[in-house]
N, C-alpha and C. Protein backbone atom coordinates (compact mmCIF):
# COMPACT_ATOMS: atom_id res chain seq x y z
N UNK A 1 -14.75 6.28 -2.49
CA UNK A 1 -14.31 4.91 -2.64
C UNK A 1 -15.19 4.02 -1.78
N UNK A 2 -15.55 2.84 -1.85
CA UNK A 2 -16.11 1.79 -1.39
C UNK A 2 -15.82 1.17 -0.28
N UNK A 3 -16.52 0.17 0.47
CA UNK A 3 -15.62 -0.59 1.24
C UNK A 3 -14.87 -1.37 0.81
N UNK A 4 -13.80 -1.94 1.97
CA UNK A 4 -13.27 -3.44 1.18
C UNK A 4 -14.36 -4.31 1.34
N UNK A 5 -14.02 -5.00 0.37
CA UNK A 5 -15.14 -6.26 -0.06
C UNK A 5 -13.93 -7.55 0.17
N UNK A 6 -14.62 -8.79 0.54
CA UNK A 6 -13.39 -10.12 -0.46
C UNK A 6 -14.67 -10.27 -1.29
N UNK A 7 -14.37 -11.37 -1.99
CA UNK A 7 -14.79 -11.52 -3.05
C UNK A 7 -14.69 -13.33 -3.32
N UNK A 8 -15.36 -14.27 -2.92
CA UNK A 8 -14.81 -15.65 -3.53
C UNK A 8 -14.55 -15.83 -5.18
N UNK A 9 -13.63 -15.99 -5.64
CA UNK A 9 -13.46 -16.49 -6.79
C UNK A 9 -12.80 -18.12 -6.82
N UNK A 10 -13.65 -19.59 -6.39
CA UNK A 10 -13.76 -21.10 -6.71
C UNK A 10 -12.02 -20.97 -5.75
N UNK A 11 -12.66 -20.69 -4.47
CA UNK A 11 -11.83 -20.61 -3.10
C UNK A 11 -10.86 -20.02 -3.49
N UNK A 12 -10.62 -18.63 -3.91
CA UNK A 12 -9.74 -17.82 -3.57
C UNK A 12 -10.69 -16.35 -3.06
N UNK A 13 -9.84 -15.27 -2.38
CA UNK A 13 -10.48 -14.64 -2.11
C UNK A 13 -9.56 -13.39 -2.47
N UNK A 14 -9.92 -12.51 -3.18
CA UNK A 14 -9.42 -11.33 -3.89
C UNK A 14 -9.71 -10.05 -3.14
N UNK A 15 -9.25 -8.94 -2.62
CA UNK A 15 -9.61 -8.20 -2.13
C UNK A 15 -9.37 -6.55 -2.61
N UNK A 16 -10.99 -6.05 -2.94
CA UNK A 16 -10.79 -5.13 -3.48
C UNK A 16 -11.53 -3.93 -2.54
N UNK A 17 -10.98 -2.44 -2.79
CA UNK A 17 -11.57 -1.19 -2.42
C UNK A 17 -12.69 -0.86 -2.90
N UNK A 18 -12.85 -1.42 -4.05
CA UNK A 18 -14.04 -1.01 -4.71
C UNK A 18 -15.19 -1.82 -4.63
N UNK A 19 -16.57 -1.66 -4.31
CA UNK A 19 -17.82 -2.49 -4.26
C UNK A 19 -18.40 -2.73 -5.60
N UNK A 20 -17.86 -4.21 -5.82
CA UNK A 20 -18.32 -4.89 -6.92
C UNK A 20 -19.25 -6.29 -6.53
N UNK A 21 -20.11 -6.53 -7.58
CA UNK A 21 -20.70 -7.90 -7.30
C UNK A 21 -19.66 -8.73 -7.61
N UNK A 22 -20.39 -10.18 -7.40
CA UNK A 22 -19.30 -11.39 -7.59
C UNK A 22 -19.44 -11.69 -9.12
N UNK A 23 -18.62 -11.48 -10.13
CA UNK A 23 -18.94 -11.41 -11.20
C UNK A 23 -18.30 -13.07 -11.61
N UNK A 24 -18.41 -13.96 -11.40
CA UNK A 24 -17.49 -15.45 -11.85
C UNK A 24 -18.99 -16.20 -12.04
N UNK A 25 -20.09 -15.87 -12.37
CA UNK A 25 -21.54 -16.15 -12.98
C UNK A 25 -21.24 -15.46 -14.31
N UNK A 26 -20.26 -14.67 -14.36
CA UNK A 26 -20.20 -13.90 -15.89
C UNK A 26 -19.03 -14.58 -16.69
N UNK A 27 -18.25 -15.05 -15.92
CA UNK A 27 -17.28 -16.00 -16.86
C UNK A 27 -17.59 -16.60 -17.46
N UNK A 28 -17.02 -16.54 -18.74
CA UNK A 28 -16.94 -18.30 -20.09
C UNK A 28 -15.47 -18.49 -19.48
N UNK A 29 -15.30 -19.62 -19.62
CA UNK A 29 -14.02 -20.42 -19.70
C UNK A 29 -13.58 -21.34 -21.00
N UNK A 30 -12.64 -21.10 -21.28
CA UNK A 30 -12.63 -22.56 -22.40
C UNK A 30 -11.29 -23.00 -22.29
N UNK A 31 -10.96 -24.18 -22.40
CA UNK A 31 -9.87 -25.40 -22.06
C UNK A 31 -9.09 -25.62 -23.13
N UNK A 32 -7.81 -26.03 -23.12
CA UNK A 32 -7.34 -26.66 -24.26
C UNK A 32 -6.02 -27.22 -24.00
N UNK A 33 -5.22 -27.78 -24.72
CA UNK A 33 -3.88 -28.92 -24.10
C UNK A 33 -3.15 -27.59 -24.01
N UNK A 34 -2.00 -27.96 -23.22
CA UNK A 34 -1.16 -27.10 -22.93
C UNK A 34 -0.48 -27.53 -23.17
N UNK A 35 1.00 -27.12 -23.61
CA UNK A 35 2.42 -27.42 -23.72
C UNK A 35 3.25 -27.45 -22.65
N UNK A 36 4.38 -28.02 -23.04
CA UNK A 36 4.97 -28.06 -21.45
C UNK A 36 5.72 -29.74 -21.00
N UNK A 37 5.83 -29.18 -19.30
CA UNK A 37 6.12 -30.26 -19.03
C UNK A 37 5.49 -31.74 -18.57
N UNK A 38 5.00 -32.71 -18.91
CA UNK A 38 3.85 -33.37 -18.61
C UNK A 38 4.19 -34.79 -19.04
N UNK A 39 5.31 -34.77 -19.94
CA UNK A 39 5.32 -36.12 -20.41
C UNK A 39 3.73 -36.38 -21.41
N UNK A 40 3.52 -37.54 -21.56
CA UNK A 40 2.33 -37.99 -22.36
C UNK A 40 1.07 -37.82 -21.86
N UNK A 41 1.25 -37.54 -20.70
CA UNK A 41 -0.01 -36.90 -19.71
C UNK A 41 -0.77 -35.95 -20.23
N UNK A 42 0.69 -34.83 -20.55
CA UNK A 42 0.05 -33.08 -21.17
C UNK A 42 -0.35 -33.37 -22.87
N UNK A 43 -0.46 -34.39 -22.98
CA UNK A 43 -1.29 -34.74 -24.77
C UNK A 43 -2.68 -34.83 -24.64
N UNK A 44 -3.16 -35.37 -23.25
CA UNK A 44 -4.57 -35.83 -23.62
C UNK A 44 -5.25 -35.35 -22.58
N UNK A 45 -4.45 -34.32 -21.74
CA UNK A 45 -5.15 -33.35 -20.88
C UNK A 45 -5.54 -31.62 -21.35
N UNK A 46 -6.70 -31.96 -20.73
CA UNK A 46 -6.58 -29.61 -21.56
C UNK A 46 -6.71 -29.19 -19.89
N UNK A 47 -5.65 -28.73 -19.70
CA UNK A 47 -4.96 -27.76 -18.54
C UNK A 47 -4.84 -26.58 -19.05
N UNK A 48 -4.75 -26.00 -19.91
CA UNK A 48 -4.85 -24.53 -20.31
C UNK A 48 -6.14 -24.55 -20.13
N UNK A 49 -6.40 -23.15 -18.97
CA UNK A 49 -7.81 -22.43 -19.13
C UNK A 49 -7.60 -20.73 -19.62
N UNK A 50 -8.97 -20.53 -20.37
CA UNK A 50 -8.62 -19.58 -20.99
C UNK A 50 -10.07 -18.36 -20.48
N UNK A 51 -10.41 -17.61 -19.60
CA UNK A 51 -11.03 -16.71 -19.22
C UNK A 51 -11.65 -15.59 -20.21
N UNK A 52 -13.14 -15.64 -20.34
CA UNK A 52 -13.19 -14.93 -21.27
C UNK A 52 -14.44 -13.49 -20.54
N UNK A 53 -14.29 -12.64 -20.78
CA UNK A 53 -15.18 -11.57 -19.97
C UNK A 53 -15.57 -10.62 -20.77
N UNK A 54 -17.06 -10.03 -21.00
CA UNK A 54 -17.38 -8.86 -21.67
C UNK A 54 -17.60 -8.18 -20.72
N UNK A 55 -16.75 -6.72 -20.43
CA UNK A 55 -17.28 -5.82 -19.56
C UNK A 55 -18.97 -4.90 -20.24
N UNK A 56 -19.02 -4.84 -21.50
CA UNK A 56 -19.87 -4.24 -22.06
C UNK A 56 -21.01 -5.49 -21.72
N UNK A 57 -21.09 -6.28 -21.90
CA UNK A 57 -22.49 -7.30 -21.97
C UNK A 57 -22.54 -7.77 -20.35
N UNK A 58 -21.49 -7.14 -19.39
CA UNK A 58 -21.62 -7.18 -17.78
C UNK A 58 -23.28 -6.60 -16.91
N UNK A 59 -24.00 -7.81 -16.49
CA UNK A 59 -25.27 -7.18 -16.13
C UNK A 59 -24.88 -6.84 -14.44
N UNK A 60 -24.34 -6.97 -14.31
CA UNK A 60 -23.47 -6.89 -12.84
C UNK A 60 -22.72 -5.51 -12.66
N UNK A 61 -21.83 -4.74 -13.53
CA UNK A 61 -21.22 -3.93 -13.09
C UNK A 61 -21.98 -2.31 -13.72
N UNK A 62 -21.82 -1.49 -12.70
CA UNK A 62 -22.65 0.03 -12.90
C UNK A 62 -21.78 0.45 -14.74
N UNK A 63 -22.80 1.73 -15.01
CA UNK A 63 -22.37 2.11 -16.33
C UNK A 63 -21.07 2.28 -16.31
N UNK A 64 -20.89 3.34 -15.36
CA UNK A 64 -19.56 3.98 -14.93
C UNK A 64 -18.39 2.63 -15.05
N UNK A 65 -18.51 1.69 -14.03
CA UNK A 65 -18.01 0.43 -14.23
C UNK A 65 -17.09 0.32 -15.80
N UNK A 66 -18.26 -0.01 -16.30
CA UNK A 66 -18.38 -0.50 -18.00
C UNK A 66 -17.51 0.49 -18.80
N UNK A 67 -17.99 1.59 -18.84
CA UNK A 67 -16.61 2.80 -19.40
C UNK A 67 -15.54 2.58 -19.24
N UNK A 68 -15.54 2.48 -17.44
CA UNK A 68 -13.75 2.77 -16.91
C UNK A 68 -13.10 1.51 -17.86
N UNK A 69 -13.83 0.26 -17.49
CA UNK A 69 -13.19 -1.06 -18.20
C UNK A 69 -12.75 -0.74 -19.48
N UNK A 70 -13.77 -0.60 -20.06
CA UNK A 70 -13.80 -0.28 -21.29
C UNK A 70 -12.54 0.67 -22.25
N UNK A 71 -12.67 1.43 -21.04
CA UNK A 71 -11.47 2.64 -21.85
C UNK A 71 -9.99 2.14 -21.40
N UNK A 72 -10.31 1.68 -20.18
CA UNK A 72 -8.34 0.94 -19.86
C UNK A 72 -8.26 -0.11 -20.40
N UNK A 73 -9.36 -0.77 -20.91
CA UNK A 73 -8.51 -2.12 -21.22
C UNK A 73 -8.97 -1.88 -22.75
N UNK A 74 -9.07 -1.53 -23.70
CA UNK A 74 -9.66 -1.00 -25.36
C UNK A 74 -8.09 -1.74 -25.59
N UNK A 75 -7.19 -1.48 -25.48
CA UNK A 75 -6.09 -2.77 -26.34
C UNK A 75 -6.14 -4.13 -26.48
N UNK A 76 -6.68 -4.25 -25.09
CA UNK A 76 -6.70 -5.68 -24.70
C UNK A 76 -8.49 -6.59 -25.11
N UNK A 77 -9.07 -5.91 -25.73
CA UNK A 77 -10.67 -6.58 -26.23
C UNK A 77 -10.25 -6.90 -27.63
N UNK A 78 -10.79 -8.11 -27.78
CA UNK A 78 -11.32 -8.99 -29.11
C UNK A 78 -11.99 -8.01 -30.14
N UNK A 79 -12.31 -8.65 -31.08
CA UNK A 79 -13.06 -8.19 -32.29
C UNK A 79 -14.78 -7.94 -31.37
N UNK A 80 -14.58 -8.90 -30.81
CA UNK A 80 -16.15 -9.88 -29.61
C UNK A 80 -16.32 -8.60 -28.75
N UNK A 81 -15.28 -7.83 -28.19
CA UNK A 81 -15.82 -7.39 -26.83
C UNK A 81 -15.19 -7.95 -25.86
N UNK A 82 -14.99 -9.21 -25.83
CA UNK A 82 -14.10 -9.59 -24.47
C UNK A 82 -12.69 -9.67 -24.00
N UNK A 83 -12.81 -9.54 -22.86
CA UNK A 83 -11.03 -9.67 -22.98
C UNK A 83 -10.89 -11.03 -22.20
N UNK A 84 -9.59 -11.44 -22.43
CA UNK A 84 -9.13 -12.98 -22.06
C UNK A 84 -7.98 -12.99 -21.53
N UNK A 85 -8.15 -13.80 -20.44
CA UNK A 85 -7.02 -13.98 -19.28
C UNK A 85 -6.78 -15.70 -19.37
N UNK A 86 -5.72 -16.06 -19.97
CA UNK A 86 -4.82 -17.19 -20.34
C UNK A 86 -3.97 -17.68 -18.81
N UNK A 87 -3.81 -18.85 -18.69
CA UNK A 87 -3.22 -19.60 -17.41
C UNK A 87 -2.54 -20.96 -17.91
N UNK A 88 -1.68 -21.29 -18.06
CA UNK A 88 -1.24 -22.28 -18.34
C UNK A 88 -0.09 -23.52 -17.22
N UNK A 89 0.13 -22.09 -16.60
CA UNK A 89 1.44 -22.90 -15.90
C UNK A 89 1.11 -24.23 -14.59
N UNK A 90 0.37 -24.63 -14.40
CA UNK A 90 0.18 -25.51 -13.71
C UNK A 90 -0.59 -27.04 -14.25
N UNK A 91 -0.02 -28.20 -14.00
CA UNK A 91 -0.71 -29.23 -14.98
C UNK A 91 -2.04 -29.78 -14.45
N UNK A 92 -2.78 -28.77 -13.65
CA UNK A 92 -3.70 -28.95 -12.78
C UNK A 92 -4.57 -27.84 -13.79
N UNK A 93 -5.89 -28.42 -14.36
CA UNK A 93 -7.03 -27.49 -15.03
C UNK A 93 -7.72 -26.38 -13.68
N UNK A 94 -7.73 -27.02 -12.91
CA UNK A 94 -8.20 -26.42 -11.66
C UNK A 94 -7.46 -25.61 -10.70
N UNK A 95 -6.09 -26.01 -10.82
CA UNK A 95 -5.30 -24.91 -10.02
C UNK A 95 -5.24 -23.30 -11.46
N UNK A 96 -4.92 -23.56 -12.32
CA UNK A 96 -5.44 -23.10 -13.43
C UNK A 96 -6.40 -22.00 -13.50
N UNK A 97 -7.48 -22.27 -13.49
CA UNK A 97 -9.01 -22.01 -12.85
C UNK A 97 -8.29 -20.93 -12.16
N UNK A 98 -8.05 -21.29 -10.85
CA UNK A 98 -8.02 -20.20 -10.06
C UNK A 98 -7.03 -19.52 -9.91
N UNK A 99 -6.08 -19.70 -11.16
CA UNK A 99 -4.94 -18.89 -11.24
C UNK A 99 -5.79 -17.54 -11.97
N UNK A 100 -6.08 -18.23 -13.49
CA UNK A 100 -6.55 -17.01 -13.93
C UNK A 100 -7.92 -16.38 -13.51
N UNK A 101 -8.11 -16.67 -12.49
CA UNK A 101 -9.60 -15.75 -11.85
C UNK A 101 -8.80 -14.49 -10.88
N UNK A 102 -7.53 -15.29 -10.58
CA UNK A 102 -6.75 -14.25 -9.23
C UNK A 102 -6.82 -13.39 -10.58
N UNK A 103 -5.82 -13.58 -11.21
CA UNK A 103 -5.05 -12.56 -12.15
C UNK A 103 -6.16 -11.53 -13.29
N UNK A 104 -6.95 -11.77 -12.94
CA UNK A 104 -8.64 -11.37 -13.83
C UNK A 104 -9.02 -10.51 -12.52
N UNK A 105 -9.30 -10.71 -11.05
CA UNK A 105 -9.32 -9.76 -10.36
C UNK A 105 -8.35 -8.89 -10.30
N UNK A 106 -7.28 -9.42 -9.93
CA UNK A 106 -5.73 -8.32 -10.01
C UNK A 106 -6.11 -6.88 -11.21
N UNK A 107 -6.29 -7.42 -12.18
CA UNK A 107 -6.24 -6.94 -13.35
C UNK A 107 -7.94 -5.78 -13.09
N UNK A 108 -8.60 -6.37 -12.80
CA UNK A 108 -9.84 -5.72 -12.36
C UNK A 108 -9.81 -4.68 -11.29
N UNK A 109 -9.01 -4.78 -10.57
CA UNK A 109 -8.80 -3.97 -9.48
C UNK A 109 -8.25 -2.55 -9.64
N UNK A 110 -6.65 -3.28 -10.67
CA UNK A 110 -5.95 -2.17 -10.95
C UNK A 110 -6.87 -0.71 -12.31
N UNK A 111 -7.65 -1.75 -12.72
CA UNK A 111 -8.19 -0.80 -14.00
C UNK A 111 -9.46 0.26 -13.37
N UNK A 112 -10.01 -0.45 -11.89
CA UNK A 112 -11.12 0.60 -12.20
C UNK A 112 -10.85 1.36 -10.88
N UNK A 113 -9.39 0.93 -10.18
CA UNK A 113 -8.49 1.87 -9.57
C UNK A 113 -8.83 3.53 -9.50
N UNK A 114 -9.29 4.61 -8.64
CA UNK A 114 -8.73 5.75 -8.91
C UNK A 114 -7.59 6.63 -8.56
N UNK A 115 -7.06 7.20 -9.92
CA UNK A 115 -5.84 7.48 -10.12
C UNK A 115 -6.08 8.99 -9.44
N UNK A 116 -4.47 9.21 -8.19
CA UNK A 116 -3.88 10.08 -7.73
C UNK A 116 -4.26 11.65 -8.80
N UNK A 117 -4.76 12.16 -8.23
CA UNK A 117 -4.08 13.96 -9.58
C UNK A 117 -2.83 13.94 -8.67
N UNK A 118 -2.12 14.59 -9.63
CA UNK A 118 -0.57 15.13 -9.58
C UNK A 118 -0.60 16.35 -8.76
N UNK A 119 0.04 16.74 -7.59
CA UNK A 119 0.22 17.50 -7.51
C UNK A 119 1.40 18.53 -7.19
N UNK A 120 1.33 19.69 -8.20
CA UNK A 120 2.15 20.52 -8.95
C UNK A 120 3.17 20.61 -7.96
N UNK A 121 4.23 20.79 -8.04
CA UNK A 121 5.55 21.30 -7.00
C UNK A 121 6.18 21.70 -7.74
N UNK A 122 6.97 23.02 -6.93
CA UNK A 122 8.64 23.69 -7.55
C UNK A 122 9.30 22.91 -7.68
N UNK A 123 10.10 22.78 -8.68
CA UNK A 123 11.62 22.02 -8.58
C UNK A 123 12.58 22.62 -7.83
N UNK A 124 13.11 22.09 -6.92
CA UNK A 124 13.65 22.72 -5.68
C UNK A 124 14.98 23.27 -6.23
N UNK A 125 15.90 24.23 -5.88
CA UNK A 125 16.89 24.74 -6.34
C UNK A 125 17.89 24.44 -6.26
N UNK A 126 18.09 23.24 -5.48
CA UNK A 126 18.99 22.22 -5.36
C UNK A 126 19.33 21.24 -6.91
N UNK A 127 18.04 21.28 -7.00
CA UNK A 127 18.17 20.27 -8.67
C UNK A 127 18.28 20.67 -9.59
N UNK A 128 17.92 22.10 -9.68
CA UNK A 128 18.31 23.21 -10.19
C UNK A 128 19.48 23.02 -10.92
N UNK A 129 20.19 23.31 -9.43
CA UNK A 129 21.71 23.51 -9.63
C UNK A 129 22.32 22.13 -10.04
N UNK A 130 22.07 21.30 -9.68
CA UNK A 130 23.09 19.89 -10.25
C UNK A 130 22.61 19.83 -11.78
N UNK A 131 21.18 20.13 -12.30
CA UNK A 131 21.38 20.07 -13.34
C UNK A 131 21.89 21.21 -14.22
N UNK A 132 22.03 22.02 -13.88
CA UNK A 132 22.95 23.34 -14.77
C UNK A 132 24.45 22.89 -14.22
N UNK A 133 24.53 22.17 -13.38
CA UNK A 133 26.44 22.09 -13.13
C UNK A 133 26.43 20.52 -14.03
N UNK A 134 25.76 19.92 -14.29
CA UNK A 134 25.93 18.71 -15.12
C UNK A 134 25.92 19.15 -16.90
N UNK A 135 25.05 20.39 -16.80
CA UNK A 135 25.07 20.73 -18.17
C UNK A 135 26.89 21.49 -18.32
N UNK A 136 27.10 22.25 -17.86
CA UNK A 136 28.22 22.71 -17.53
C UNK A 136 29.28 21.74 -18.33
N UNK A 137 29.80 20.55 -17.09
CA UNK A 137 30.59 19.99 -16.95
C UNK A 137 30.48 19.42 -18.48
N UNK A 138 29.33 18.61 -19.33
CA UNK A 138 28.79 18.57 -20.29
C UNK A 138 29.43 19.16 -21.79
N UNK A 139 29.45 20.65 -21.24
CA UNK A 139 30.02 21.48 -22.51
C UNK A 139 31.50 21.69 -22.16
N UNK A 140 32.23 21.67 -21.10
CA UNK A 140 33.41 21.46 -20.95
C UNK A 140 33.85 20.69 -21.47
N UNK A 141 32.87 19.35 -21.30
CA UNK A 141 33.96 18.40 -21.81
C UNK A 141 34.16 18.36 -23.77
N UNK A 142 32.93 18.67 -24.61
CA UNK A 142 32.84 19.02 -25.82
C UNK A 142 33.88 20.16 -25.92
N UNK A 143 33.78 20.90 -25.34
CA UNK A 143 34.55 22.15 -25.84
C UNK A 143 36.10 22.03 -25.92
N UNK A 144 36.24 20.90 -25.47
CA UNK A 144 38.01 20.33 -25.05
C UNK A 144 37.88 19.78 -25.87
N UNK A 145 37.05 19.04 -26.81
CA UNK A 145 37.86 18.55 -28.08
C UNK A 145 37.64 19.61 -29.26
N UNK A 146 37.30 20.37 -28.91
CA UNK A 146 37.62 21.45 -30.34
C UNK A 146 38.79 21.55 -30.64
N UNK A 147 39.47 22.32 -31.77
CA UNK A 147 41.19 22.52 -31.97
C UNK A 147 41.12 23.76 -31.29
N UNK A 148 42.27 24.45 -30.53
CA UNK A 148 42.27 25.48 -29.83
C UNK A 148 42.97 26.56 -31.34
N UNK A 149 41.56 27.89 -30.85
CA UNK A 149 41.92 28.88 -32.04
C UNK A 149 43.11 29.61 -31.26
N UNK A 150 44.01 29.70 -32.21
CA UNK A 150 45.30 30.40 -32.16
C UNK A 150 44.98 32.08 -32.24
């Protein structure tokens, strides 16, 4: 694993385990009105920002990088290749901005994450037993509504 890094993303600072470049030179963004609360304000403002990222066309992140992305996030890519991180809730384009850059690292962090192996344990004989006395109790209680054979 890497060092920690921060990371500026347009004054926030994200902090990851993994050594990545500053990839927010690779962002498209695109704008558009948002719904909501705003009064006549939110008609002729575009406060929705909409984050758009190709991990495959990334000249910034290693191959390895590009796979991991690639394979955790394959639900979440376009027809395009990119995936898109949506922000709406603030009537600020700019608080916005750096909502969905947090949540684009968040999301970045967790995917190229490495995952724990499992490791194997007995089921202790304690649990064992509650679950064979739960199965038990289980068929007791079925077996009491049968008709009793004479």
């Amino acid at each position: 694993m890497g060092q920690k890094y921060a990371f500026p993303a347009f004054g926030v600072f994200v902090y990851l385990n993994i050594e990545l470049p500053d990839l927010h030179t690779e962002f498209r963004f695109r704008t558009s009105r948002s719904g909501g609360k705003g009064g006549q304000h939110v008609n002729k403002t575009e406060s929705r920002v909409e984050l758009l990222f190709s991990p495959a066309g990334s000249d910034l992140l290693t191959e390895f990088q590009k796979n991991k992305l690639l394979e955790r996030w394959a639900g979440r890519l376009d027809e395009t290749g990119d995936i898109r991180f949506v922000e709406d809730g603030d009537r600020s384009q700019i608080r916005n901005r750096e909502e969905v850059v947090k949540k684009f690292y968040r999301a970045l962090r967790i995917a190229l994450r490495e995952e724990k192996k499992r490791k194997k344990t007995k089921v202790p004989a304690a649990v064992k037993r509650k679950r064979s006395e739960g199965k038990q109790r289980r068929s007791d209680i079925k077996s009491a509504r049968r008709k009793p054979e004479w």
